[in-house]
N, C-alpha and C. Protein backbone atom coordinates (compact mmCIF):
# COMPACT_ATOMS: atom_id res chain seq x y z
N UNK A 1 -0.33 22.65 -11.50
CA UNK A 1 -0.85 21.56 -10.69
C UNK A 1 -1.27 22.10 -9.33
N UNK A 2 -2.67 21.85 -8.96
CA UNK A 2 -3.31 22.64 -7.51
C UNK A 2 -2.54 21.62 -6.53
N UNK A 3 -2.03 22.13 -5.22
CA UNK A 3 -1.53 21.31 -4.21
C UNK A 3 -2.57 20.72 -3.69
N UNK A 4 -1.94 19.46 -2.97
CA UNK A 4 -3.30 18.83 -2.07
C UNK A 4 -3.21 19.54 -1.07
N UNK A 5 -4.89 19.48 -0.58
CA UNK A 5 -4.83 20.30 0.53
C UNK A 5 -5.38 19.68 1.99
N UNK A 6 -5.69 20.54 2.82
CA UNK A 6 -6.70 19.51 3.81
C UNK A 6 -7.61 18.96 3.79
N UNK A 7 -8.98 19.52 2.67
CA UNK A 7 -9.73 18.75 2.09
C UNK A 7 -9.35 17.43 2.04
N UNK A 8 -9.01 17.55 1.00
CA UNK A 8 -8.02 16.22 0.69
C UNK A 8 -8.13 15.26 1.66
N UNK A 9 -6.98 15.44 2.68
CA UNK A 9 -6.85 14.55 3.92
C UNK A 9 -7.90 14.22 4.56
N UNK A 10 -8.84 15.02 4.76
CA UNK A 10 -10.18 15.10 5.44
C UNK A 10 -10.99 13.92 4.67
N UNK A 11 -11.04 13.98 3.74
CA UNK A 11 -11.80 13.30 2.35
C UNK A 11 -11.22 11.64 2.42
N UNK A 12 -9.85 11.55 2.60
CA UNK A 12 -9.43 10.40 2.57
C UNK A 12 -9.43 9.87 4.07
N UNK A 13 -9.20 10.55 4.96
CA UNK A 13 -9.74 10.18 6.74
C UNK A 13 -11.18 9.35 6.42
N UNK A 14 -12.03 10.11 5.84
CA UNK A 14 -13.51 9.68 5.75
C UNK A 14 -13.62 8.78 5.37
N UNK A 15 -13.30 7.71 4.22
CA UNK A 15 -12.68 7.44 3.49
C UNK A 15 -12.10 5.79 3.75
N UNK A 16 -11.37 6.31 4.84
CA UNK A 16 -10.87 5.36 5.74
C UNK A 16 -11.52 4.52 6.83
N UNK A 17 -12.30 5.38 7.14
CA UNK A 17 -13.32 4.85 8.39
C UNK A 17 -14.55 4.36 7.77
N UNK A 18 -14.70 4.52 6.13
CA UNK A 18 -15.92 3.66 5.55
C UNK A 18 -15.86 3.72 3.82
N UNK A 19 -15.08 2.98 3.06
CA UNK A 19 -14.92 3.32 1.87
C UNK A 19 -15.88 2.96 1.07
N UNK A 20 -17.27 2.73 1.51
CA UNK A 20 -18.33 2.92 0.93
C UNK A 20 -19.24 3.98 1.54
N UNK A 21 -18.67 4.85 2.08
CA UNK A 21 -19.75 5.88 2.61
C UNK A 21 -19.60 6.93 1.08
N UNK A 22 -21.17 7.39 1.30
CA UNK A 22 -21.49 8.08 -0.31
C UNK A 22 -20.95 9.70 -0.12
N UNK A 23 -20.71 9.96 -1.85
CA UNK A 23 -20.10 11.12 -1.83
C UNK A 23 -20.89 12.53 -1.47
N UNK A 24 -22.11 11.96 -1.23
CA UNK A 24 -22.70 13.44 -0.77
C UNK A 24 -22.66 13.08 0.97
N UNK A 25 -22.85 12.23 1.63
CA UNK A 25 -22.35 12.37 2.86
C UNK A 25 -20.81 13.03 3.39
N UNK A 26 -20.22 12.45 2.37
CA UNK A 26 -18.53 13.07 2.67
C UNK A 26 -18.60 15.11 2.26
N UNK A 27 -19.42 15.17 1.13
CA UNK A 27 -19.52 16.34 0.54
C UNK A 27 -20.04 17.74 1.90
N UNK A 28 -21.28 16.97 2.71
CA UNK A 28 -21.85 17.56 3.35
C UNK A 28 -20.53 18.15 4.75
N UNK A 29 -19.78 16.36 4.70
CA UNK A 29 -18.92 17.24 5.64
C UNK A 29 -17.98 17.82 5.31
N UNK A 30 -17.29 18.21 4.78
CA UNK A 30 -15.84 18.65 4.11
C UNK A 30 -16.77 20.21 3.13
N UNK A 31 -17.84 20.17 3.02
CA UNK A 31 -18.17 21.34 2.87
C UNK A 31 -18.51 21.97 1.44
N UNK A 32 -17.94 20.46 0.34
CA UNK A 32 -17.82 20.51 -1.25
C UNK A 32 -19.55 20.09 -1.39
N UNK A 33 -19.82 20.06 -3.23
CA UNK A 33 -20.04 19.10 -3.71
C UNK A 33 -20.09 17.82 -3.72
N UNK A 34 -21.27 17.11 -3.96
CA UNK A 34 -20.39 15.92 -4.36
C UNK A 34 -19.95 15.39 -5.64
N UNK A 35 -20.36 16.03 -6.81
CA UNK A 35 -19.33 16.03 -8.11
C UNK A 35 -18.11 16.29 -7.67
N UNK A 36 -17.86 17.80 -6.86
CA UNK A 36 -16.55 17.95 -6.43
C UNK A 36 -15.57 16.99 -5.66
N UNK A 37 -16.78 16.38 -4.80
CA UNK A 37 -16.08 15.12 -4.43
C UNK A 37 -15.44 13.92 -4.67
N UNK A 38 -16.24 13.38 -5.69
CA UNK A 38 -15.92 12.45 -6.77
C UNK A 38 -14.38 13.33 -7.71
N UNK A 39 -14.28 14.27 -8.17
CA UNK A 39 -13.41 14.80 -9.22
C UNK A 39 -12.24 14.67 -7.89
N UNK A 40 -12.52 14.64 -6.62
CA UNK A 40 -11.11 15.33 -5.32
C UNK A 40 -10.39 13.22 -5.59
N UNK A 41 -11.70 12.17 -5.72
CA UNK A 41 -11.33 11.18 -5.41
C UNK A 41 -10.57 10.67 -6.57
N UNK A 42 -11.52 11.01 -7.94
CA UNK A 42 -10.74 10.50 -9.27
C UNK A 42 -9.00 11.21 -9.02
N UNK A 43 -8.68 12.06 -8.89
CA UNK A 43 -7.17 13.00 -8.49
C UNK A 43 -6.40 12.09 -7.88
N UNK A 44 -7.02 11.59 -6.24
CA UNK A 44 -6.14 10.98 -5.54
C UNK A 44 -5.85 9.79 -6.35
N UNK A 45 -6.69 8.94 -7.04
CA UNK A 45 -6.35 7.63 -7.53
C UNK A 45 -5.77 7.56 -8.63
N UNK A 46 -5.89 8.96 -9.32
CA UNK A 46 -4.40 9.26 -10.40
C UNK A 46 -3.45 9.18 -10.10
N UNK A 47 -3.14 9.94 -8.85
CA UNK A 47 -2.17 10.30 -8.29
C UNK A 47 -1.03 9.12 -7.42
N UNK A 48 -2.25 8.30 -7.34
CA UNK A 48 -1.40 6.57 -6.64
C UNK A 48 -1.45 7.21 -5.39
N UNK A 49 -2.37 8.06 -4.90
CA UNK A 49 -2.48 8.05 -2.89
C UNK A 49 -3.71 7.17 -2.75
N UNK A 50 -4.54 7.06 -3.27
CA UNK A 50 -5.26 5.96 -3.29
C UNK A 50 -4.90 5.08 -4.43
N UNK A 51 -5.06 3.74 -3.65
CA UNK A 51 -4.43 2.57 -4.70
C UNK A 51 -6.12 1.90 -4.68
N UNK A 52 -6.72 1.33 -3.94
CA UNK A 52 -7.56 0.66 -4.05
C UNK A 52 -8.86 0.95 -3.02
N UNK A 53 -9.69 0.41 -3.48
CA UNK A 53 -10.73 0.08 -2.21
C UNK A 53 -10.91 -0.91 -1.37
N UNK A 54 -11.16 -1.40 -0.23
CA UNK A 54 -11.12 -2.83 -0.14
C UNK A 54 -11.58 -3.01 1.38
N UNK A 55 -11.74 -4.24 1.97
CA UNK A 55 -12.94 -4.51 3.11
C UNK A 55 -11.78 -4.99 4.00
N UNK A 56 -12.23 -4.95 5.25
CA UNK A 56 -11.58 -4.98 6.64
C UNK A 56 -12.20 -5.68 7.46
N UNK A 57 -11.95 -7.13 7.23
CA UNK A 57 -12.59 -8.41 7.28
C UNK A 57 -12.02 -8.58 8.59
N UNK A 58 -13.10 -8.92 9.89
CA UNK A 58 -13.15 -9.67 10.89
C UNK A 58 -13.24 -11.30 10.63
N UNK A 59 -11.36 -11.76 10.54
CA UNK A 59 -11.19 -13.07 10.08
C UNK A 59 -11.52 -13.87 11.09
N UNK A 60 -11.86 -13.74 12.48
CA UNK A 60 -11.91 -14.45 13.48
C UNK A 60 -13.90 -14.58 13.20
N UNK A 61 -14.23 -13.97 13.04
CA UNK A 61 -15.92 -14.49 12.46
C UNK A 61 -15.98 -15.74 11.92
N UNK A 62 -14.90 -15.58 10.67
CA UNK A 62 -15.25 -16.63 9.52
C UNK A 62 -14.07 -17.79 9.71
N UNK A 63 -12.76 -18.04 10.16
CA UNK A 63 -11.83 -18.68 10.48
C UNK A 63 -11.47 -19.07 11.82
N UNK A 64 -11.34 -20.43 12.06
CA UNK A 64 -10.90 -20.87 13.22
C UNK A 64 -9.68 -20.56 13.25
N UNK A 65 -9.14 -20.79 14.33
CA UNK A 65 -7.21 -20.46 14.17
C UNK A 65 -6.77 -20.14 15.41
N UNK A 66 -5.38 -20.19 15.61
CA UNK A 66 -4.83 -19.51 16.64
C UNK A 66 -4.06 -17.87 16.03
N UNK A 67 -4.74 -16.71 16.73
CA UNK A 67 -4.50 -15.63 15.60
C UNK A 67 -2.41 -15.62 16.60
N UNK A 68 -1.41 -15.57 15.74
CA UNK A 68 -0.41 -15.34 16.24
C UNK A 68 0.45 -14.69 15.31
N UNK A 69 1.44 -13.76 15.43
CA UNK A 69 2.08 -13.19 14.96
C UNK A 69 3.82 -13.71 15.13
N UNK A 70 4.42 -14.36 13.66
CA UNK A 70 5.72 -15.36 13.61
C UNK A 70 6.86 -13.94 13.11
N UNK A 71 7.95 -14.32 13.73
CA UNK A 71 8.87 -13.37 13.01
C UNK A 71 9.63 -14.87 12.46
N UNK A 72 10.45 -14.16 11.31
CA UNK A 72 10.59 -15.52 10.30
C UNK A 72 11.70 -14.99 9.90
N UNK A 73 13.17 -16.07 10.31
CA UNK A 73 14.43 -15.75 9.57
C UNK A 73 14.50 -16.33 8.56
N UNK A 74 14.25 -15.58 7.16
CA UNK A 74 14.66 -16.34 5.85
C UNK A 74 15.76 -16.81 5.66
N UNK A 75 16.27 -18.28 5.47
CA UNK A 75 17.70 -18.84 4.77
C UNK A 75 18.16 -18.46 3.95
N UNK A 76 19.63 -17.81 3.97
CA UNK A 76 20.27 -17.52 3.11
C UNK A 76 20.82 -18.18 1.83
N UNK A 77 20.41 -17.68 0.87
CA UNK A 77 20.88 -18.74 -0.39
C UNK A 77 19.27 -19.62 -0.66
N UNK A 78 18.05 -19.06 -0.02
CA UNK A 78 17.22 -19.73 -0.33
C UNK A 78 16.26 -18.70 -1.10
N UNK A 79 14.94 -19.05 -1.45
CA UNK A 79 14.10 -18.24 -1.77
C UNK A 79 14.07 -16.99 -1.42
N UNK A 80 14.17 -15.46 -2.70
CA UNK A 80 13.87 -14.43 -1.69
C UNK A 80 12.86 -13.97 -1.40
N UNK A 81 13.23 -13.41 -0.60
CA UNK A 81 12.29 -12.67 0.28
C UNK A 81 10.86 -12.53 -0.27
N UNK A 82 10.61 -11.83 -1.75
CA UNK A 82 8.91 -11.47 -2.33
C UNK A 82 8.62 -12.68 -2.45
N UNK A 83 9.55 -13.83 -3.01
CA UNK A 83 8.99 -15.32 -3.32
C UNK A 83 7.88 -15.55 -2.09
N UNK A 84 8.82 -15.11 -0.50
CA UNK A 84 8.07 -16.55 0.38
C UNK A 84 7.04 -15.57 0.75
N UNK A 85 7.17 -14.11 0.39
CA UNK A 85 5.48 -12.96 1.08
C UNK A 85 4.61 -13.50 0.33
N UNK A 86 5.26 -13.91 -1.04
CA UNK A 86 3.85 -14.06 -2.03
C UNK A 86 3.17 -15.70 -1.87
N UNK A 87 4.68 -16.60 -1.24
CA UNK A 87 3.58 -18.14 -1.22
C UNK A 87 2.85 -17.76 0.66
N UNK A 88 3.38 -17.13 1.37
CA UNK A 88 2.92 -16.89 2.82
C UNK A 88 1.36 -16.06 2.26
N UNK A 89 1.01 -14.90 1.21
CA UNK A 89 0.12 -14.14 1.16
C UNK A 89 -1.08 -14.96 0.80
N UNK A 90 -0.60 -15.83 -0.09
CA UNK A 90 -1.59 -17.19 -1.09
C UNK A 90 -2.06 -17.97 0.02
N UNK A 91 -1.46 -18.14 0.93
CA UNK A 91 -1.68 -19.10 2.25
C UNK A 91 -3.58 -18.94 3.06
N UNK A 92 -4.34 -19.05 2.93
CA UNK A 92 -5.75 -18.55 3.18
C UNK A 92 -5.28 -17.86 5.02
N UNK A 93 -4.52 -18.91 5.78
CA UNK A 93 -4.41 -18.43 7.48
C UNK A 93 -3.64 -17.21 7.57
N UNK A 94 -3.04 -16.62 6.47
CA UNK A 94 -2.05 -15.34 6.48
C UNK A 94 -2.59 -14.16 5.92
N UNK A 95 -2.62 -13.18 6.89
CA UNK A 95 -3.67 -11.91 6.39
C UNK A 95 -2.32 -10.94 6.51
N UNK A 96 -1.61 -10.96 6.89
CA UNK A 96 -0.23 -9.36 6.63
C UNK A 96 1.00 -10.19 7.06
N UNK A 97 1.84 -9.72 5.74
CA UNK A 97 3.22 -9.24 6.15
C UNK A 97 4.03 -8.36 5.93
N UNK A 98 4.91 -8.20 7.01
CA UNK A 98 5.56 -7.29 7.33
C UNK A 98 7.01 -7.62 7.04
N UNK A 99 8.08 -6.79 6.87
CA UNK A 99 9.51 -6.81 6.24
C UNK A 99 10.09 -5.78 7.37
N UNK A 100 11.34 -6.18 8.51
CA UNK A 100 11.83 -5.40 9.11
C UNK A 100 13.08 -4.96 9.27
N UNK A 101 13.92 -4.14 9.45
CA UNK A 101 14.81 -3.16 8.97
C UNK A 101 16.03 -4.92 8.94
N UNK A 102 15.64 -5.64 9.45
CA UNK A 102 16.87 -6.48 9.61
C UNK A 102 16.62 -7.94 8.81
N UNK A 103 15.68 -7.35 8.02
CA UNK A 103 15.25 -8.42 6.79
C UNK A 103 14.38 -9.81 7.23
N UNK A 104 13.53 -9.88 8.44
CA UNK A 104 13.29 -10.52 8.94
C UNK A 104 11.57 -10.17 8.25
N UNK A 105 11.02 -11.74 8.59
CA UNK A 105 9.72 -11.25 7.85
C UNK A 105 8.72 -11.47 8.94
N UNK A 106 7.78 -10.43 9.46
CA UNK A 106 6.99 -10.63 10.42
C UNK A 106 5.68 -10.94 9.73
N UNK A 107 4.82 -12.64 10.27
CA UNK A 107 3.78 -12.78 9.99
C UNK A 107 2.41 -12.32 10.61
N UNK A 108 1.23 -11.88 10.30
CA UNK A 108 0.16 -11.89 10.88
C UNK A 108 -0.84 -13.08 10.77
N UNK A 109 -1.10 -14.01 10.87
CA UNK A 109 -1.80 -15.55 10.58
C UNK A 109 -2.75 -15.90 11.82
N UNK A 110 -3.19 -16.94 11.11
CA UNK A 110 -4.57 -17.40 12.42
C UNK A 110 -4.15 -19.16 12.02
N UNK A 111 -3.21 -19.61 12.97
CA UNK A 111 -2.76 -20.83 12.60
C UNK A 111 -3.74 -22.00 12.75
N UNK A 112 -4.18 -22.73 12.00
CA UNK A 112 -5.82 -23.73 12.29
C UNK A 112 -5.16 -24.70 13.43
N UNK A 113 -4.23 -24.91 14.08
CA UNK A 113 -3.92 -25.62 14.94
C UNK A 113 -3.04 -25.07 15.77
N UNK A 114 -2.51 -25.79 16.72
CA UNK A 114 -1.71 -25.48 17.51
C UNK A 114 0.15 -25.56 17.42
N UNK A 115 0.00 -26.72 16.12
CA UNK A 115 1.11 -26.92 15.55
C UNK A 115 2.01 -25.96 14.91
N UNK A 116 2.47 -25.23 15.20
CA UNK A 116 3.00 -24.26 14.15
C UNK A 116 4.12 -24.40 13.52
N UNK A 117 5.37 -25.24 13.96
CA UNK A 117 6.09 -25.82 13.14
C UNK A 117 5.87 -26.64 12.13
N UNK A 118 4.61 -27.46 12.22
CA UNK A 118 4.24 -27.92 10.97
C UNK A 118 3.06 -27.58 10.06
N UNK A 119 2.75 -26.35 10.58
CA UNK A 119 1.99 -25.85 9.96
C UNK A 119 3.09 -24.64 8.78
N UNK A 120 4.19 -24.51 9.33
CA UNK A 120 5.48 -23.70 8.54
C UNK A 120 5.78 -24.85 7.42
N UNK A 121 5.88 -26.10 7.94
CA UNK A 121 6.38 -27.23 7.17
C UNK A 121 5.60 -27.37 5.88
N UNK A 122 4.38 -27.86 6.25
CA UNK A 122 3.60 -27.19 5.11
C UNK A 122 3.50 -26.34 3.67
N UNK A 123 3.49 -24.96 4.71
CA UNK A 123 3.31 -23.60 3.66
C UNK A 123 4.51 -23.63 2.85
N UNK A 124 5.85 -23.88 3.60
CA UNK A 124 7.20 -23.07 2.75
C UNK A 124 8.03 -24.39 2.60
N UNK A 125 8.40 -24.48 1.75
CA UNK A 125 9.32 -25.17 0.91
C UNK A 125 10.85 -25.77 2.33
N UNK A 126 11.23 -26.89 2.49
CA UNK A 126 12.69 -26.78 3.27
C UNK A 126 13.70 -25.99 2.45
N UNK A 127 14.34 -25.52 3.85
CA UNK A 127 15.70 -24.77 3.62
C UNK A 127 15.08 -23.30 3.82
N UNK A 128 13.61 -22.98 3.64
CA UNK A 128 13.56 -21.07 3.29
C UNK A 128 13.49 -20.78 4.62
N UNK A 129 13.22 -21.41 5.18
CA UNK A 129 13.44 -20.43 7.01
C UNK A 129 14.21 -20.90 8.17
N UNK A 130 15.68 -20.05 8.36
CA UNK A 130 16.17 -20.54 9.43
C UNK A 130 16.13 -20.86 10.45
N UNK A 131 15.04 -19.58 10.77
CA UNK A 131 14.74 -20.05 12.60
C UNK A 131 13.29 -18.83 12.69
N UNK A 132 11.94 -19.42 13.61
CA UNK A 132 11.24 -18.49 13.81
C UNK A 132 10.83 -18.01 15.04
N UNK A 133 10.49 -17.50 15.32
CA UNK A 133 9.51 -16.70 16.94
C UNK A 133 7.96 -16.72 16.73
N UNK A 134 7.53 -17.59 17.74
CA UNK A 134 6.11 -17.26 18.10
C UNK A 134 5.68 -16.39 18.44
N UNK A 135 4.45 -15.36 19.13
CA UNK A 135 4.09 -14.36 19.85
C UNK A 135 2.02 -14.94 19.44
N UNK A 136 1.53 -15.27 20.77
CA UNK A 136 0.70 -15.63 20.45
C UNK A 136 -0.02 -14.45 20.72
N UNK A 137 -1.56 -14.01 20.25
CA UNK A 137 -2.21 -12.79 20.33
C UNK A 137 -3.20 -12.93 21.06
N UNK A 138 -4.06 -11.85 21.73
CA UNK A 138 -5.29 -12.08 22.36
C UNK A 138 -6.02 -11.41 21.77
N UNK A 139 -5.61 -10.75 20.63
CA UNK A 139 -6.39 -10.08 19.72
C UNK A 139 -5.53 -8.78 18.54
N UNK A 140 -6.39 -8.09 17.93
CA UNK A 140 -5.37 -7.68 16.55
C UNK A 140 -6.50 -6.32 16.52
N UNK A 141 -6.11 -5.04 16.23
CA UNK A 141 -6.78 -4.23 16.03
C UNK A 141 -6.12 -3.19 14.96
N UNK A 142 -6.89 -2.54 14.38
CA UNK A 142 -6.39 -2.08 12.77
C UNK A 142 -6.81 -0.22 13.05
N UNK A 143 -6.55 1.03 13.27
CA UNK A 143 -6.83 1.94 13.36
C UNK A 143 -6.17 2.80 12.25
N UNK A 144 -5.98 2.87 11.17
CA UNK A 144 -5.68 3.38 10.41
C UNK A 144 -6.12 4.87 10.27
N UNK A 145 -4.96 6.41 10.48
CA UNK A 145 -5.31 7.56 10.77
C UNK A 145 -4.51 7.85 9.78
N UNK A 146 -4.49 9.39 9.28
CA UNK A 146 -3.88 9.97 8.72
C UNK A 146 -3.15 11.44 9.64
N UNK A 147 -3.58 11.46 10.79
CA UNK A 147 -2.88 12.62 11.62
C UNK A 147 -1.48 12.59 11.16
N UNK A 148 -1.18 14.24 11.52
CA UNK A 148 0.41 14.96 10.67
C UNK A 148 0.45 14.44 9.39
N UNK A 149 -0.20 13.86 8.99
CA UNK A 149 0.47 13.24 7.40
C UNK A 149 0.64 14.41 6.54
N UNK A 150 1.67 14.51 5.63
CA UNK A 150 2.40 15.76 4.66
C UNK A 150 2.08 15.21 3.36
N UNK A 151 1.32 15.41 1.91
CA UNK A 151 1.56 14.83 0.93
C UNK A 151 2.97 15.44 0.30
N UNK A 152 3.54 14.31 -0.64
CA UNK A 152 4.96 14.45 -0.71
C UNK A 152 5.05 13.61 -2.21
N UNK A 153 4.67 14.56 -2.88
CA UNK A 153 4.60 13.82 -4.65
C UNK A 153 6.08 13.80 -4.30
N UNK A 154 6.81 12.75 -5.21
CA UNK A 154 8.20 13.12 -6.13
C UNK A 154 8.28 12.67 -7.53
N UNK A 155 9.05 14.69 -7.79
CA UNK A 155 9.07 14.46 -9.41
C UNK A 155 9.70 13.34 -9.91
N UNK A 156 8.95 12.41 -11.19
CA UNK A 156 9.14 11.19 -11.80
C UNK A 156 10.68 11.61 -12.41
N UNK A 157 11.05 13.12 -12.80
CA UNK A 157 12.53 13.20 -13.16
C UNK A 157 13.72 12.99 -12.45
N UNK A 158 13.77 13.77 -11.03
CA UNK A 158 14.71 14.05 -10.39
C UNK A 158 14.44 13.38 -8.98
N UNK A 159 13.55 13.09 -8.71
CA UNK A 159 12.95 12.35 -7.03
C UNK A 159 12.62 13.72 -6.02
N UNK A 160 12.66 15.34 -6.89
CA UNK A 160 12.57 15.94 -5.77
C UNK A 160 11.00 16.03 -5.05
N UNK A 161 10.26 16.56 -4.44
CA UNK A 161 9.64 16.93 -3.33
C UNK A 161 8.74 17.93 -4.39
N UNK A 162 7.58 17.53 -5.33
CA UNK A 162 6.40 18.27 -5.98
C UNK A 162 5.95 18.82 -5.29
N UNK A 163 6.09 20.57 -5.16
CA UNK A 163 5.35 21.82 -4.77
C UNK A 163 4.29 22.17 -5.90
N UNK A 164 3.90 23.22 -5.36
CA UNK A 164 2.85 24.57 -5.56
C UNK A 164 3.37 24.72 -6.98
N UNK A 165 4.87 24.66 -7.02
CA UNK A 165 5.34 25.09 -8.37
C UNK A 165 5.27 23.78 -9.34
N UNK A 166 5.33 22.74 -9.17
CA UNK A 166 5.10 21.60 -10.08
C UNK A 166 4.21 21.45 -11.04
N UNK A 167 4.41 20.77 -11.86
CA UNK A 167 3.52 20.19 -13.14
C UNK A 167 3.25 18.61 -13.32
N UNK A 168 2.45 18.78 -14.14
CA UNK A 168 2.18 17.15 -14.15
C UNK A 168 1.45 16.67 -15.71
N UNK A 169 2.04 16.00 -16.25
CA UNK A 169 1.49 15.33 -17.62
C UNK A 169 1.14 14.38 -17.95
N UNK A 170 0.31 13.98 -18.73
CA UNK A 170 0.07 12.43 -19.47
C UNK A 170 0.52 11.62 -20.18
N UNK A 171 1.23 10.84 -20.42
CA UNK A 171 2.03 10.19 -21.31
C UNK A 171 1.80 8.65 -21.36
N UNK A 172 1.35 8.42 -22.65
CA UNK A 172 0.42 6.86 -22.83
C UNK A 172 -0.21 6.68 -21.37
N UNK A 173 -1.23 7.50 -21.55
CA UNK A 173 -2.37 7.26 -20.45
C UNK A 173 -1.71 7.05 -18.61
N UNK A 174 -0.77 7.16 -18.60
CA UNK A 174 -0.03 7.05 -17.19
C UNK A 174 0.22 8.72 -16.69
N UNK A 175 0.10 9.21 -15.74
CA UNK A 175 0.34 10.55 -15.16
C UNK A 175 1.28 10.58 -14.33
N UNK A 176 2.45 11.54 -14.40
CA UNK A 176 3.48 11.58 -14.03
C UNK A 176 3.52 13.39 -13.14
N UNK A 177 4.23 13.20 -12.26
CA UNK A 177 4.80 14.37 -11.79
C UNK A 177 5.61 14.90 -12.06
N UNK A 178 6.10 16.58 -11.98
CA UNK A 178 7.43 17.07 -12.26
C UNK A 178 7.11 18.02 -11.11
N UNK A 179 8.89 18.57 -10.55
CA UNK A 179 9.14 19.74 -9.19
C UNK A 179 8.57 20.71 -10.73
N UNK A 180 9.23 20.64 -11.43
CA UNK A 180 9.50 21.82 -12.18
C UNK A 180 9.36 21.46 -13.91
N UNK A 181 8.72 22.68 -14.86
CA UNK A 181 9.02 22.87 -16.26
C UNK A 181 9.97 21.84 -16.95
N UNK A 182 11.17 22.49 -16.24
CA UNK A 182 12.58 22.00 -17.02
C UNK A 182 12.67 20.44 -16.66
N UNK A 183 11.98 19.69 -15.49
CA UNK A 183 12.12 18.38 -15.44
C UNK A 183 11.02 17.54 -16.16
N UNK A 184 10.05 18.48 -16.43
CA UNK A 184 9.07 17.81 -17.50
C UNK A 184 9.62 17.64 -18.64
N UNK A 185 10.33 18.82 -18.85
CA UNK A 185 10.57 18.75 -20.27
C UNK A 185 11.79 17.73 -20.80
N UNK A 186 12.86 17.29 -19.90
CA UNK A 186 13.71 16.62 -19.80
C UNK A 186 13.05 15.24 -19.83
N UNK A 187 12.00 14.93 -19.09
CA UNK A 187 11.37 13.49 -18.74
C UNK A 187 11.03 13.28 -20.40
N UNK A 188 10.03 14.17 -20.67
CA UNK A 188 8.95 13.97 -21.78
C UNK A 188 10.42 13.66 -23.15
N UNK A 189 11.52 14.49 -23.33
CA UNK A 189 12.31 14.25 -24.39
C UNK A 189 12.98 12.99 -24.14
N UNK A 190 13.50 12.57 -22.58
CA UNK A 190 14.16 11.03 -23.00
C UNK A 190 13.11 10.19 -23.10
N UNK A 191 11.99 10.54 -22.85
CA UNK A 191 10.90 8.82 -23.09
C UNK A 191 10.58 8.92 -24.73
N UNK A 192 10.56 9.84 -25.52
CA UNK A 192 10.62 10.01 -26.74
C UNK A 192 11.29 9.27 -27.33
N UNK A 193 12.51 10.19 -26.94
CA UNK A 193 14.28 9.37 -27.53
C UNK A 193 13.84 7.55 -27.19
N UNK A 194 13.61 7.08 -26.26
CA UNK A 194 13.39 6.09 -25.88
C UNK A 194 12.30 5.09 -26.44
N UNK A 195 11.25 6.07 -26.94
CA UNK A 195 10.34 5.10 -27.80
C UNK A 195 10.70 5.27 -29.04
N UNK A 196 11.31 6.26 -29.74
CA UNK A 196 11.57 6.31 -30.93
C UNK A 196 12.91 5.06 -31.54
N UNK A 197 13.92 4.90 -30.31
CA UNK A 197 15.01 3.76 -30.39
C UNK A 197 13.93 2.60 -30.08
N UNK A 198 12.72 2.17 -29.44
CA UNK A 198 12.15 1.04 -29.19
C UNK A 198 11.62 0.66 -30.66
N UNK A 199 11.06 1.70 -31.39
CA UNK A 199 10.55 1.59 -33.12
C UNK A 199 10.91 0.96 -33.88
């Protein structure tokens, strides 16, 4: 398995700042192909470092709102936590949330009024939020870099840290990592054992 390299990063920087810019523009800078380029992008999106493509919508164009950012104590014994990201995500005024070390859920929203307690009343069910914090915004900006970033596969066997020395295989169309031989070979015999007892 070839390591990622700076290419790489370079490729996905680019990438970042316009995920429709064409592969021979990226090619010209990074110095490849652009077949080569395309084959560097199909890799990453095997690989799950790229998950998707997707647009970086100036919601204040198209939505009225007050843009404010809620920190949100979920009730205990109530809905968890993915329940209320996923009815808060469905919500059209809610563009990010965030989960913080103290289980608190920080919203990003553009509230259509000024009301925001009943605009909470609304969205979430009684009982799911104990208590929240306002923070109103004067604006929201998105810079997404990859500076110092380290790629850091871990083998699907053991969780270690995929080097130079690693491998990597196919198994029902899904691609998996290994540090090493012996953890491939360990992976590949219990999913066997495992489909052969599923039979």
């Amino acid at each position: 398995m070839r390591d990622l390299d700076e290419t790489d990063l370079e490729i996905l920087q680019l990438l970042l700042s316009n995920a429709r810019r064409p592969y021979s523009d990226i090619a010209d800078v990074v110095g490849l192909s652009a077949p080569a380029v395309s084959d560097r992008v199909a890799r990453l999106q095997e690989q799950g470092i790229i998950n998707r493509f997707t647009l970086d919508i100036d919601r204040s164009q198209l939505r009225k709102g007050i843009p404010v950012l809620l920190t949100l104590e979920v009730a205990a014994g109530g809905p968890d936590d993915s329940t209320v990201k996923e009815t808060l995500l469905d919500e059209g005024a809610v563009e990010h949330v965030f989960t913080t070390a103290e289980a608190d859920l920080v919203v990003y929203a553009r509230v259509p009024d000024n009301d925001i307690a009943s605009w909470l009343a609304d969205t979430l069910d009684d009982g799911t939020i104990d208590d929240f914090g306002v923070t109103l915004l004067a604006g929201a900006d998105w810079s997404p870099d990859l500076g110092g970033t380290e790629f850091a596969l871990t083998c699907a066997q053991c969780g270690n840290t995929v080097d130079s020395e690693g491998t990597a295989t196919r198994i029902n169309e899904e691609l998996y990592q290994f540090c090493c031989p012996s953890c491939e070979a360990r992976f590949t015999e219990k999913y066997e054992q495992l489909q052969q007892e599923a039979d």
